[in-house]
Protein backbone atom coordinates (compact mmCIF):
# COMPACT_ATOMS: atom_id res chain seq x y z
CA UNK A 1 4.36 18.19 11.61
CA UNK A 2 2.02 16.94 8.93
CA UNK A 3 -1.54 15.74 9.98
CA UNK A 4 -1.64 12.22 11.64
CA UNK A 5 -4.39 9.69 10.64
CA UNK A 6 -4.86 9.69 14.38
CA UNK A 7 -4.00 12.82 16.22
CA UNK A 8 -2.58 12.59 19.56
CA UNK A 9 -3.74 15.13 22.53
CA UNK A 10 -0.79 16.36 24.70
CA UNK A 11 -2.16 17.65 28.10
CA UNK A 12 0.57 19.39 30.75
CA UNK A 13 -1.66 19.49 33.87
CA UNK A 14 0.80 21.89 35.76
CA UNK A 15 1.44 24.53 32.91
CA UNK A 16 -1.90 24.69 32.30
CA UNK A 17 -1.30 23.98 28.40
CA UNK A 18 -2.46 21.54 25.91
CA UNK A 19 -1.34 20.74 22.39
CA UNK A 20 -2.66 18.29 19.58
CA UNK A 21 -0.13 16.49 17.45
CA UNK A 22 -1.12 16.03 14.34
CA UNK A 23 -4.48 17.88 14.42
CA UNK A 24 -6.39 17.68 11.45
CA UNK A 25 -9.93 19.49 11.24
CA UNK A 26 -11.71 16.30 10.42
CA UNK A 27 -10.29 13.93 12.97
CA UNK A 28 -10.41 13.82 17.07
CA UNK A 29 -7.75 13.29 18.68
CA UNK A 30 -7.67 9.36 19.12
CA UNK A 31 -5.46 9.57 22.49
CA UNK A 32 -4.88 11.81 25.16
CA UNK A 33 -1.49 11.84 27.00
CA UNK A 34 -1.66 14.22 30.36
CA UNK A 35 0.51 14.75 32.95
CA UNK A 36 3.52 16.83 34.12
CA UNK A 37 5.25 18.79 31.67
CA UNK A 38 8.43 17.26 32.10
CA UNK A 39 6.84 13.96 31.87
CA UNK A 40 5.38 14.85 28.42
CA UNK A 41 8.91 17.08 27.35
CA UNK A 42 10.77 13.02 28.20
CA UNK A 43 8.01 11.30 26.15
CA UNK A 44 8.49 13.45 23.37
CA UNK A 45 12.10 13.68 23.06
CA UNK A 46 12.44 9.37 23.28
CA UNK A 47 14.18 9.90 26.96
CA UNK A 48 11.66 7.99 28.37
CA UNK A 49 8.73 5.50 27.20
CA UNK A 50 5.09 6.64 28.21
CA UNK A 51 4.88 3.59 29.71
CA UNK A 52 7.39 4.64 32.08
CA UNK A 53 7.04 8.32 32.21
CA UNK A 54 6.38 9.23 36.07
CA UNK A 55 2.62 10.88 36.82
CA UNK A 56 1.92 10.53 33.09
CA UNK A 57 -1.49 8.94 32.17
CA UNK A 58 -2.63 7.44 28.49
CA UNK A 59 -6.15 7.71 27.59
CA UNK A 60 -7.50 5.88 24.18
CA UNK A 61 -5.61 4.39 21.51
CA UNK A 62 -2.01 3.72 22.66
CA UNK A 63 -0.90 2.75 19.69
CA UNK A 64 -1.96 5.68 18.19
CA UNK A 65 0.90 7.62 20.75
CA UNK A 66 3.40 4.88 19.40
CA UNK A 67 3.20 6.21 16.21
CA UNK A 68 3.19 9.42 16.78
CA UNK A 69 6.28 9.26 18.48
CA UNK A 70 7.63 7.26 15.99
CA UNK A 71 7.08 10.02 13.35
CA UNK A 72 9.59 13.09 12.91
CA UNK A 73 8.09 15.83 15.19
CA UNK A 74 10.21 18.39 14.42
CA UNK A 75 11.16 19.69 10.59
């Protein structure tokens, strides 16, 4: 994924794992998404809006998530 304008922090509480999308050296991450793994894994593959992803919590710029996941995460 190229580098976001604002980078997006992906916590999984239970796996014990974190991840930034995004991440450029310069920049913080601008929101942080935590919750369940499989809560995150929905989010991420458009099954399911954050808004309505069970256990999942948004911290910081939401908008900044929206266009994240509007962006092609994958090559």
């Amino acid at each position: 994924m190229t580098p976001l304008e604002r980078p997006v922090a992906l916590v999984a509480e239970d796996a014990r794992a974190s991840w930034v999308l995004g991440a450029r050296d310069d920049v913080a991450p601008a929101v942080r998404a935590s919750g369940p793994a499989q809560a995150l894994a929905l989010v991420l593959w458009r099954r399911v809006a954050p808004d309505h992803a069970d256990g999942l919590a948004v911290e910081g710029d939401a908008a900044a998530l929206r266009t994240a996941l509007a962006a092609r995460l994958t090559p």
